[in-house]
N, C-alpha and C. Protein backbone atom coordinates (compact mmCIF):
# COMPACT_ATOMS: atom_id res chain seq x y z
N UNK A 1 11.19 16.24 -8.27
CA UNK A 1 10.19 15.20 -8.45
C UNK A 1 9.54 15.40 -9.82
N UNK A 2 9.54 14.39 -10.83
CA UNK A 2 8.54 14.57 -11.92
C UNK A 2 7.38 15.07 -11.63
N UNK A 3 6.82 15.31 -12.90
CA UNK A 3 5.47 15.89 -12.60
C UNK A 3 4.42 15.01 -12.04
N UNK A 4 4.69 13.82 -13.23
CA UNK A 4 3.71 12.80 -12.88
C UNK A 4 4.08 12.50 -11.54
N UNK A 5 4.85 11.91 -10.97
CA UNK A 5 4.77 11.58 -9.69
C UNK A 5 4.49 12.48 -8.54
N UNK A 6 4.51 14.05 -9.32
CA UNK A 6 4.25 14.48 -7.88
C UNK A 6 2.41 15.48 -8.02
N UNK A 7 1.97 14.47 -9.26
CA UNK A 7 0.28 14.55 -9.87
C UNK A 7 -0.04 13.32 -8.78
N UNK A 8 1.03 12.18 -8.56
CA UNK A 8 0.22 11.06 -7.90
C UNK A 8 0.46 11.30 -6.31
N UNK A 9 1.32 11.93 -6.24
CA UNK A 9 1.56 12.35 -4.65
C UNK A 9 0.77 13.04 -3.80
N UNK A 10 0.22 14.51 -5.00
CA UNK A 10 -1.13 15.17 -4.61
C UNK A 10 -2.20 14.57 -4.38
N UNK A 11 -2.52 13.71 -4.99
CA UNK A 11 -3.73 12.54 -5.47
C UNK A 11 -3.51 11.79 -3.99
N UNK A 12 -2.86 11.16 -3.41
CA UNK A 12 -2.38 10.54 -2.37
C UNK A 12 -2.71 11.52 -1.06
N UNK A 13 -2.18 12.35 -0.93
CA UNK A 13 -2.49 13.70 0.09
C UNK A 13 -3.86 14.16 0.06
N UNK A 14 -4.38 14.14 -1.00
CA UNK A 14 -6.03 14.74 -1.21
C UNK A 14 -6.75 13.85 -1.02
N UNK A 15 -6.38 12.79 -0.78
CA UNK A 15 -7.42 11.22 0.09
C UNK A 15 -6.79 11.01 1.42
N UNK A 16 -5.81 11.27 1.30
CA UNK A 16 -5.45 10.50 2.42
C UNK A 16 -6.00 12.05 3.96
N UNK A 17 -5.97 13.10 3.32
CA UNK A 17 -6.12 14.27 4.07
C UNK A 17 -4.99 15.12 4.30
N UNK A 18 -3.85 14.65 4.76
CA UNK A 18 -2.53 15.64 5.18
C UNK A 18 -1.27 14.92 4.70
N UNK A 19 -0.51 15.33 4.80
CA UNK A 19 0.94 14.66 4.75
C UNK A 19 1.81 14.55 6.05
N UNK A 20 2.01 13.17 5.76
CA UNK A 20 2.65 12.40 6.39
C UNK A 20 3.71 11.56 6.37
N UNK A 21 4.64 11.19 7.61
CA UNK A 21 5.70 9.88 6.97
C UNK A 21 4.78 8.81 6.61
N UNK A 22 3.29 8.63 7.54
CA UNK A 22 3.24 7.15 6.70
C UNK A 22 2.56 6.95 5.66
N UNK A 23 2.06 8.09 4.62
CA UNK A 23 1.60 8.06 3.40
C UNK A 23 2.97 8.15 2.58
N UNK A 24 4.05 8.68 2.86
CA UNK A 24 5.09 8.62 2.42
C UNK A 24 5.49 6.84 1.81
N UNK A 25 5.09 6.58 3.28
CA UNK A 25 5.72 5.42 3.29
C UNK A 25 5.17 4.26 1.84
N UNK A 26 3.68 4.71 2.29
CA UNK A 26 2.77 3.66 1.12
C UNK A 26 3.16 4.41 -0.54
N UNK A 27 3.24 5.56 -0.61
CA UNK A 27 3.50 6.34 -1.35
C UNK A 27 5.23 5.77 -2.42
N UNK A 28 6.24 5.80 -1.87
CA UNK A 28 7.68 4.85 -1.92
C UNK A 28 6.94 3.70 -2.75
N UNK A 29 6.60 2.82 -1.59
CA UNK A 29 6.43 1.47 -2.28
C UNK A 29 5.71 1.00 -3.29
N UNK A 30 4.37 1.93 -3.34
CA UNK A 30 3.98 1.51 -4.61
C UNK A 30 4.57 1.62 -6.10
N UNK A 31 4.99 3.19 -5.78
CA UNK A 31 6.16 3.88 -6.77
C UNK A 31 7.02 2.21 -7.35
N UNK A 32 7.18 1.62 -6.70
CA UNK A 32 8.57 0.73 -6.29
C UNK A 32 7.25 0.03 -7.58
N UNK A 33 6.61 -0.44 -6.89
CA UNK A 33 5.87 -2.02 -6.80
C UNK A 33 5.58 -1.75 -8.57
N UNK A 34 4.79 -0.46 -8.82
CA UNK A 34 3.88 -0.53 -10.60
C UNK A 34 5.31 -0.17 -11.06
N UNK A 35 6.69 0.47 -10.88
CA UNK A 35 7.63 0.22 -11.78
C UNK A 35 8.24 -1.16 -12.12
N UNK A 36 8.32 -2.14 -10.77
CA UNK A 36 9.24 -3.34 -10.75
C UNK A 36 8.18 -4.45 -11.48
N UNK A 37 7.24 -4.19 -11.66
CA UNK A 37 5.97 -5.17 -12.18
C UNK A 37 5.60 -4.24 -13.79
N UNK A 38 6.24 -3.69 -14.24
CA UNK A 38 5.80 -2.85 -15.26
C UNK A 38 4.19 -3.16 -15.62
N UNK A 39 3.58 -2.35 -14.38
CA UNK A 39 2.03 -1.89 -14.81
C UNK A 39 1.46 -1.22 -14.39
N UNK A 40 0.37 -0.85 -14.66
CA UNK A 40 -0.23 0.68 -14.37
C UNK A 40 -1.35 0.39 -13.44
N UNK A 41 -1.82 1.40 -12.80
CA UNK A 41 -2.70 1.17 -12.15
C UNK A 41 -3.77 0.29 -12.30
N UNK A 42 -4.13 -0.75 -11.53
CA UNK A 42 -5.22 -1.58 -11.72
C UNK A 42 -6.94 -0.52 -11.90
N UNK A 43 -7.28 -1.31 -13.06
CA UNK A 43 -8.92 -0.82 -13.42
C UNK A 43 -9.68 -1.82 -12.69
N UNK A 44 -9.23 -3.28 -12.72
CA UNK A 44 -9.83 -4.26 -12.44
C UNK A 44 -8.61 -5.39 -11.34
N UNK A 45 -9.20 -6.31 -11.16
CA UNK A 45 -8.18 -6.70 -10.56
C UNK A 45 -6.60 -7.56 -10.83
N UNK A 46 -6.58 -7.37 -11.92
CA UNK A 46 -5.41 -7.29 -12.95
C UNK A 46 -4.17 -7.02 -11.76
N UNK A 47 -4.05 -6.22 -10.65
CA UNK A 47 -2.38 -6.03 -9.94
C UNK A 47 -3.81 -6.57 -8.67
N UNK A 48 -2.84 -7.05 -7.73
CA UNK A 48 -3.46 -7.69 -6.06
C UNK A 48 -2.33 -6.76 -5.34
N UNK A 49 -2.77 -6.10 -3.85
CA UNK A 49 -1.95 -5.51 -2.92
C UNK A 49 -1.93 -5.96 -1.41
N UNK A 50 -1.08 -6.87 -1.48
CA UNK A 50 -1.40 -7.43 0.04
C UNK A 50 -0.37 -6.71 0.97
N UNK A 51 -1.32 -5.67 1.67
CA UNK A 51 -0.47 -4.90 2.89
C UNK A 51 -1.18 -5.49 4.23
N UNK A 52 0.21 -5.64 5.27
CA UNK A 52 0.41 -5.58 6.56
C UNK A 52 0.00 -5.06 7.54
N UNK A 53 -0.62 -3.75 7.53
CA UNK A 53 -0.80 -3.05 7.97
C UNK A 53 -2.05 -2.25 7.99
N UNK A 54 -2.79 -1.64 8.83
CA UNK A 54 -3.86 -0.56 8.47
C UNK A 54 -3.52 0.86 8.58
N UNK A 55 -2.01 1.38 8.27
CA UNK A 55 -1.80 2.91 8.37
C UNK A 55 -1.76 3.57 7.21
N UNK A 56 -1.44 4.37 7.37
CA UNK A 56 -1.80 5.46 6.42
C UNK A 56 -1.23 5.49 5.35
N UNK A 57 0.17 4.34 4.82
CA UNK A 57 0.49 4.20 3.84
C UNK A 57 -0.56 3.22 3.03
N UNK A 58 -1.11 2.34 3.38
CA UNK A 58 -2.44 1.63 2.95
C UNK A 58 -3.26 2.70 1.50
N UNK A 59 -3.55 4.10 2.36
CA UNK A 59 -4.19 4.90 1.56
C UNK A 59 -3.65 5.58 0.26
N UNK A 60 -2.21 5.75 0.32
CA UNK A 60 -1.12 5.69 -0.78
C UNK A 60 -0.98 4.67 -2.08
N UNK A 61 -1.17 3.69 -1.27
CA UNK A 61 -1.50 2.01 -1.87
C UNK A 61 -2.70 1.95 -3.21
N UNK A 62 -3.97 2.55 -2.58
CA UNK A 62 -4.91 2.92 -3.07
C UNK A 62 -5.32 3.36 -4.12
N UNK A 63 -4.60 4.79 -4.07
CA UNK A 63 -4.82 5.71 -4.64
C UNK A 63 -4.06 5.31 -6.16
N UNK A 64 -2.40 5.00 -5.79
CA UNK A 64 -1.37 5.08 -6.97
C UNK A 64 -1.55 3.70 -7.63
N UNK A 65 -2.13 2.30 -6.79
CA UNK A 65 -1.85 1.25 -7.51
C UNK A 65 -3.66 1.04 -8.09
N UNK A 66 -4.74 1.87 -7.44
CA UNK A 66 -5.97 0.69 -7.90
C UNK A 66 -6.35 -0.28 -6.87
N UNK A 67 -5.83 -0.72 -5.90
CA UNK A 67 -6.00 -1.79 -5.50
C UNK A 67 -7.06 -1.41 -4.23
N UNK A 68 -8.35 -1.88 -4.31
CA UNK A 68 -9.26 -1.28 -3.12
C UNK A 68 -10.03 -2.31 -2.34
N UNK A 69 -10.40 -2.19 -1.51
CA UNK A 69 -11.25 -3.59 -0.66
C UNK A 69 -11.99 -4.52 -1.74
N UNK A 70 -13.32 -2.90 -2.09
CA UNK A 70 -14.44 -3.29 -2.81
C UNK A 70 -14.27 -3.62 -4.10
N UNK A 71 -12.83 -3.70 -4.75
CA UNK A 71 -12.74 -4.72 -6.11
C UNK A 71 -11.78 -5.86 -5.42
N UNK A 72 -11.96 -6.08 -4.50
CA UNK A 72 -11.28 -7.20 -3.56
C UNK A 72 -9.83 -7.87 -3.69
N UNK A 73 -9.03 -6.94 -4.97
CA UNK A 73 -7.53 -6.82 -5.05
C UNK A 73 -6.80 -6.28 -3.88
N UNK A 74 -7.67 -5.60 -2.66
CA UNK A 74 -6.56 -4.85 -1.70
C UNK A 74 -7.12 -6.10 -0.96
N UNK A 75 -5.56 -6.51 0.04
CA UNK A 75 -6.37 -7.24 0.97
C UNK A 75 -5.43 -7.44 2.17
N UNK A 76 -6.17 -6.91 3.55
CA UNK A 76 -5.41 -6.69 5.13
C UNK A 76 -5.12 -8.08 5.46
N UNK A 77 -4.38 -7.83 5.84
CA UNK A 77 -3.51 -9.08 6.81
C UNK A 77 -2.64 -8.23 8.12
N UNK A 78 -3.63 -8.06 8.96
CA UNK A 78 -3.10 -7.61 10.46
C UNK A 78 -1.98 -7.82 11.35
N UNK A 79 -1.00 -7.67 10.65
CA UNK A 79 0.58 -8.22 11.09
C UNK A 79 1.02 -7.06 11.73
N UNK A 80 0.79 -6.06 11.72
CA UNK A 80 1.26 -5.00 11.94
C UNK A 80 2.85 -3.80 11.84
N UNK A 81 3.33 -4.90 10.36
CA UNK A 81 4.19 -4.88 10.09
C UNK A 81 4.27 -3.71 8.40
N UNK A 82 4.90 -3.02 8.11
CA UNK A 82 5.26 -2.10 7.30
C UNK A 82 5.79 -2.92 6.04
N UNK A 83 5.03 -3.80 5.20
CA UNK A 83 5.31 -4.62 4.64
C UNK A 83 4.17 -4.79 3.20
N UNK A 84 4.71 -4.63 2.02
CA UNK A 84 3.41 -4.66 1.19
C UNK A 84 3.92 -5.54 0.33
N UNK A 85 2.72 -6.24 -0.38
CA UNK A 85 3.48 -7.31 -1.40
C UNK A 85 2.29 -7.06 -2.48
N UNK A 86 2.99 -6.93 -3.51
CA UNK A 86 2.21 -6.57 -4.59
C UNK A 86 2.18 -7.69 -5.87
N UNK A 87 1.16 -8.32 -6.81
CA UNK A 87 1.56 -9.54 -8.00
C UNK A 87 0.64 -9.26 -8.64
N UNK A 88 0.82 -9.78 -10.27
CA UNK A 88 0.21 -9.68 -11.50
C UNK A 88 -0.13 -10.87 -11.39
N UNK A 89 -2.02 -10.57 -11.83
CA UNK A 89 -2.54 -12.06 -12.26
C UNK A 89 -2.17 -12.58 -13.20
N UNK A 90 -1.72 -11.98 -14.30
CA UNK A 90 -1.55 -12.10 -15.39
C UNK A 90 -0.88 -13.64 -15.69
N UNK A 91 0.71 -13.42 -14.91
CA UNK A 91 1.87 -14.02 -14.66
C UNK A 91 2.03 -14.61 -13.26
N UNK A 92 1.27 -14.49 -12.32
CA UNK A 92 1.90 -14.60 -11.50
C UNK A 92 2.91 -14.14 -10.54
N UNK A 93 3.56 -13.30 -10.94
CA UNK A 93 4.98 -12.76 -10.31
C UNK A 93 4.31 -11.92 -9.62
N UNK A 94 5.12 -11.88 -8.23
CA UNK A 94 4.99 -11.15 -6.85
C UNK A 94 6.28 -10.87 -6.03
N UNK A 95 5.90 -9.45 -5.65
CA UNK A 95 7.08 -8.16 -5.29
C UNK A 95 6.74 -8.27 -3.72
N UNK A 96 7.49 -8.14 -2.92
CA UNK A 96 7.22 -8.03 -1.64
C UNK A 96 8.41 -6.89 -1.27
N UNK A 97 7.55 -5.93 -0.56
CA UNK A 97 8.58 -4.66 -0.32
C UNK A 97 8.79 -4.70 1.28
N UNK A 98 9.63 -4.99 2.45
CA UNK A 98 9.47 -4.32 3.73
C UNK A 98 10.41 -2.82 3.92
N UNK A 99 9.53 -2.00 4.90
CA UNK A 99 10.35 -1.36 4.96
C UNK A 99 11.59 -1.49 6.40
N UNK A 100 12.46 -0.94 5.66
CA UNK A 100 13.64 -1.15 6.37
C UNK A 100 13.73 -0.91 8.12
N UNK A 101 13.87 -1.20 8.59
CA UNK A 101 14.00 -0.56 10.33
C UNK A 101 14.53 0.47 10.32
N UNK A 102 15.71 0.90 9.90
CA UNK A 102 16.10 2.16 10.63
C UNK A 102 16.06 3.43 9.45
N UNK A 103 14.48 3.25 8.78
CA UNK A 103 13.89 4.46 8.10
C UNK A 103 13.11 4.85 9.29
N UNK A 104 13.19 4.29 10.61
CA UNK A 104 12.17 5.40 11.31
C UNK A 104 13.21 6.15 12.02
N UNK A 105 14.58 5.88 11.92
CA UNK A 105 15.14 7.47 12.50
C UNK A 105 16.27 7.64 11.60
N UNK A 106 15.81 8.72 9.98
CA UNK A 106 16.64 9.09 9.02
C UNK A 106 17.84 9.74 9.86
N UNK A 107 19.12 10.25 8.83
CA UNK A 107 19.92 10.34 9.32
C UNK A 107 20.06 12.12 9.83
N UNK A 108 20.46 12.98 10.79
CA UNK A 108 21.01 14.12 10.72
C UNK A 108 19.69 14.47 11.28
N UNK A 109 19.07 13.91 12.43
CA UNK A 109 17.62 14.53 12.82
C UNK A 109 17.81 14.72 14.26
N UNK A 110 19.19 14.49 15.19
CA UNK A 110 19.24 14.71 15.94
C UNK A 110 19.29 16.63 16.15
N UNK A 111 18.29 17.08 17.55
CA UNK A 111 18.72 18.03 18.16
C UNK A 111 17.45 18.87 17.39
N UNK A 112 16.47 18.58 16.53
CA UNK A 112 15.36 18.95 16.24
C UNK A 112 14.34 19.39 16.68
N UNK A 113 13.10 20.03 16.24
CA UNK A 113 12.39 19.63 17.03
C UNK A 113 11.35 18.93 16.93
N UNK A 114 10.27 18.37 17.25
CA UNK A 114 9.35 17.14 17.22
C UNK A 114 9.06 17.41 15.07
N UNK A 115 8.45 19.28 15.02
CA UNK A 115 8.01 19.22 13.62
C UNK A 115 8.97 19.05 12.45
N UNK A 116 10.31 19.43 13.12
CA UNK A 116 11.68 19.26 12.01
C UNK A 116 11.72 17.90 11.78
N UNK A 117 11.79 17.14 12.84
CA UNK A 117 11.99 15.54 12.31
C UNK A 117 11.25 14.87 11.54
N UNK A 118 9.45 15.82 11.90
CA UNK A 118 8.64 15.06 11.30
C UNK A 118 9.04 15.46 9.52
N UNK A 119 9.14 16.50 9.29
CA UNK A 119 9.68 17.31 7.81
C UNK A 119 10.56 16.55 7.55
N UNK A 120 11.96 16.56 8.05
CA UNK A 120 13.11 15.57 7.51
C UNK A 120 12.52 14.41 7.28
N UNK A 121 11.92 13.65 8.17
CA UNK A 121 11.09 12.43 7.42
C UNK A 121 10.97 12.31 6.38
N UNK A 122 9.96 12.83 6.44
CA UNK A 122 8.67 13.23 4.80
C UNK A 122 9.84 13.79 3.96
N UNK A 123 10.94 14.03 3.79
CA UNK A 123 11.62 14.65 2.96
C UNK A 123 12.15 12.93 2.65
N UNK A 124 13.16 12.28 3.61
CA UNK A 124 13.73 11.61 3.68
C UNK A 124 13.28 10.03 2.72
N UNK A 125 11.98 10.10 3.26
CA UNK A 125 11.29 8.99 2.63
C UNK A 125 10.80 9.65 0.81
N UNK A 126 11.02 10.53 0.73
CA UNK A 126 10.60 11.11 -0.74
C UNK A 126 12.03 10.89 -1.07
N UNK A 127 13.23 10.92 -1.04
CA UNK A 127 14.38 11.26 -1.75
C UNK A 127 15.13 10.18 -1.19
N UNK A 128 15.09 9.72 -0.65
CA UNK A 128 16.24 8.49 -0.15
C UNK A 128 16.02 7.54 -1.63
N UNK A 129 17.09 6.32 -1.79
CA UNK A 129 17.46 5.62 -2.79
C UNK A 129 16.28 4.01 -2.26
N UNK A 130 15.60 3.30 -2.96
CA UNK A 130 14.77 2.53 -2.65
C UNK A 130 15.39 1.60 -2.08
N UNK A 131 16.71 1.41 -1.68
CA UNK A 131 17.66 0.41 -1.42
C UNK A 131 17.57 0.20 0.12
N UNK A 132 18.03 1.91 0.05
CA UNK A 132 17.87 2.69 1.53
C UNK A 132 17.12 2.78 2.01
N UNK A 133 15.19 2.36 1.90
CA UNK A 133 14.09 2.53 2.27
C UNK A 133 13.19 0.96 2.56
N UNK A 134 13.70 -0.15 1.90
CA UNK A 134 12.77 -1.53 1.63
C UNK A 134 13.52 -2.44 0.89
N UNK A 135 13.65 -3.45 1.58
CA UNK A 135 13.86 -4.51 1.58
C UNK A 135 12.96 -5.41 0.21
N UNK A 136 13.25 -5.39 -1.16
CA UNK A 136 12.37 -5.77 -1.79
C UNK A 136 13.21 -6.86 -2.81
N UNK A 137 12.26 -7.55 -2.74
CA UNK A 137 12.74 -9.08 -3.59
C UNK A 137 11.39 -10.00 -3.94
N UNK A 138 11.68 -10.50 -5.04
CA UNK A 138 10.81 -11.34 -5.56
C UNK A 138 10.56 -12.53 -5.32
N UNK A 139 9.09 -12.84 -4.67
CA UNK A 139 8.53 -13.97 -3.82
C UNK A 139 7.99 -14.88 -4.63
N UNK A 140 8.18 -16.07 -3.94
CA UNK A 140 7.35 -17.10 -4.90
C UNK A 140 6.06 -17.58 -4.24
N UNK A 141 4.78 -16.78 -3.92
CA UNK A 141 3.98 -17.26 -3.47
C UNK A 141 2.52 -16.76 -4.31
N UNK A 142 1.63 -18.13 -4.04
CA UNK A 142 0.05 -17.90 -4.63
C UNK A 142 -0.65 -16.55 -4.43
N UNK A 143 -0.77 -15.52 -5.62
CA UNK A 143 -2.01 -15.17 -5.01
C UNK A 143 -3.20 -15.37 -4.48
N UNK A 144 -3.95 -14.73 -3.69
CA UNK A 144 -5.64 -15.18 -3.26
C UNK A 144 -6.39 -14.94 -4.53
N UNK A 145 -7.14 -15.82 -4.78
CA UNK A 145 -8.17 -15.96 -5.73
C UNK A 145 -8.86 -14.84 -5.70
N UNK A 146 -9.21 -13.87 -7.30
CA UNK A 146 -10.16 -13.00 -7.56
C UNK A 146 -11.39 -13.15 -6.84
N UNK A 147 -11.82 -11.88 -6.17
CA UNK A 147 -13.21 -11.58 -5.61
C UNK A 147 -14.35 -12.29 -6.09
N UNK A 148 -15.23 -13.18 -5.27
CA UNK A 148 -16.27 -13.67 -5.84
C UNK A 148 -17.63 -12.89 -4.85
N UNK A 149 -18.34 -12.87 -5.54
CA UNK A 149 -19.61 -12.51 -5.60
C UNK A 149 -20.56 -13.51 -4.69
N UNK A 150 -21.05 -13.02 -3.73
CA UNK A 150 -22.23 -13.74 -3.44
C UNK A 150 -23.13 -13.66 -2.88
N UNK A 151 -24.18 -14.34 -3.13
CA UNK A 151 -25.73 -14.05 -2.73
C UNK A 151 -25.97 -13.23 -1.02
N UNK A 152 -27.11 -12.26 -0.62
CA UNK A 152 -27.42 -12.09 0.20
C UNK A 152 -28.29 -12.19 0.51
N UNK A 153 -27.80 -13.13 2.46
CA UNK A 153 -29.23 -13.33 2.50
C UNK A 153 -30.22 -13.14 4.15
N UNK A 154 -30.59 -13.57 4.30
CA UNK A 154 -31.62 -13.02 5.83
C UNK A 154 -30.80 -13.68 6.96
N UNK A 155 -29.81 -12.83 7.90
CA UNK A 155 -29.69 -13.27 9.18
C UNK A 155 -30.69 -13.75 9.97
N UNK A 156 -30.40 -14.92 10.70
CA UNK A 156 -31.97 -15.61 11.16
C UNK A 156 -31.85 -14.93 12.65
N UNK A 157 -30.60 -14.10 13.41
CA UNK A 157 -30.29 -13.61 14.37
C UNK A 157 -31.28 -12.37 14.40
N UNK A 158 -30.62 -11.59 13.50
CA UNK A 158 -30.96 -9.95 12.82
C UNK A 158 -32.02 -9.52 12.44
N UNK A 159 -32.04 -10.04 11.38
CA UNK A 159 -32.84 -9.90 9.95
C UNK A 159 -32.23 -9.11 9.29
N UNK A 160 -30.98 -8.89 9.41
CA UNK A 160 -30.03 -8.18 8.20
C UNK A 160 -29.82 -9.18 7.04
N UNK A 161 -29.07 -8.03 6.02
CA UNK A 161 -28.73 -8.86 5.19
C UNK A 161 -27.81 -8.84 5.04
N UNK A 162 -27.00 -10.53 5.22
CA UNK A 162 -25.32 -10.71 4.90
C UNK A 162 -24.89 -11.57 4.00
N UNK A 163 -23.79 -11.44 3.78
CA UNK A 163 -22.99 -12.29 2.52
C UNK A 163 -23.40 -13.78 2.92
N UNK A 164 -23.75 -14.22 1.83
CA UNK A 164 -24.49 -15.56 2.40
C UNK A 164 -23.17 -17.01 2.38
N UNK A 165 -21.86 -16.37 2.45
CA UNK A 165 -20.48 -16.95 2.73
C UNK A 165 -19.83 -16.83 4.24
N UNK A 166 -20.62 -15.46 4.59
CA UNK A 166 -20.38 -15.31 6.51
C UNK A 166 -21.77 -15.67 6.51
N UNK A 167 -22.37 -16.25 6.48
CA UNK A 167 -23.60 -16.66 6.96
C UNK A 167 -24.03 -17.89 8.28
């Protein structure tokens, strides 16, 4: 593993808490997503990350691309599907990665035991060929409009204060 990538892998593990297949997983695709879009981590919302999912590759997502709730470039869509789609405002152009079905049982893991498979995994998803891991091709669809800002104001329920857009 290069250095750099395995500076962003640590970086990924030290948020996310432990290692795992499914930081692996988010881990792969982004790899995929800032090479196939030649760009670097978002400062601002310059790259958008629309993942599928709320697991633990999400936090991979994060870390390597920039893309976070609270600059409103990350954004859930509860499908529950292993699926991330990544696009430049810039241009327009958008990457959609799924991962493949039968990356959840790599090859030669029979007769293991529960922690070997989990290891071959995490190995598997680090070194397999991106071909072999996600389904990725270039989509022709809108991004969601940059994060807007807005006023807060007095729940007449509460007396909290909420985005005066869920209001």
């Amino acid at each position: 593993m290069r250095d750099k990538n395995r500076e962003l892998l640590d970086a990924a593990i030290a948020f996310h808490g432990h290692t795992c297949p499914g930081l692996m997983i988010g881990y792969r695709a982004a790899l995929i997503a800032l090479r196939e879009l030649g760009i670097r981590r978002a400062q601002d919302e310059e790259l958008v990350a629309i993942v599928e999912n709320d697991a633990c590759g999400v936090d991979a997502i994060q870390v390597l691309t920039g893309c976070t709730f609270g600059k409103g470039n990350l954004i859930f869509r509860d499908w529950g599907k292993q699926v991330f789609t990544f696009g430049r405002r810039n241009d327009g152009r958008v990457l959609r990665l799924a991962l493949r079905y039968e990356t959840r049982h790599p090859p030669q893991t029979e007769g293991l035991t529960e922690e070997e498979r989990r290891s071959a995994r995490i190995e598997y998803l680090l070194s397999a060929p991106d071909d072999d891991l996600y389904d990725v091709r270039w989509i022709n669809q809108p991004l969601p409009e940059p994060a807007r800002l807005f006023k807060t104001v007095r729940c007449s329920q509460c007396g909290e204060g909420v985005s005066e857009s869920r209001a």
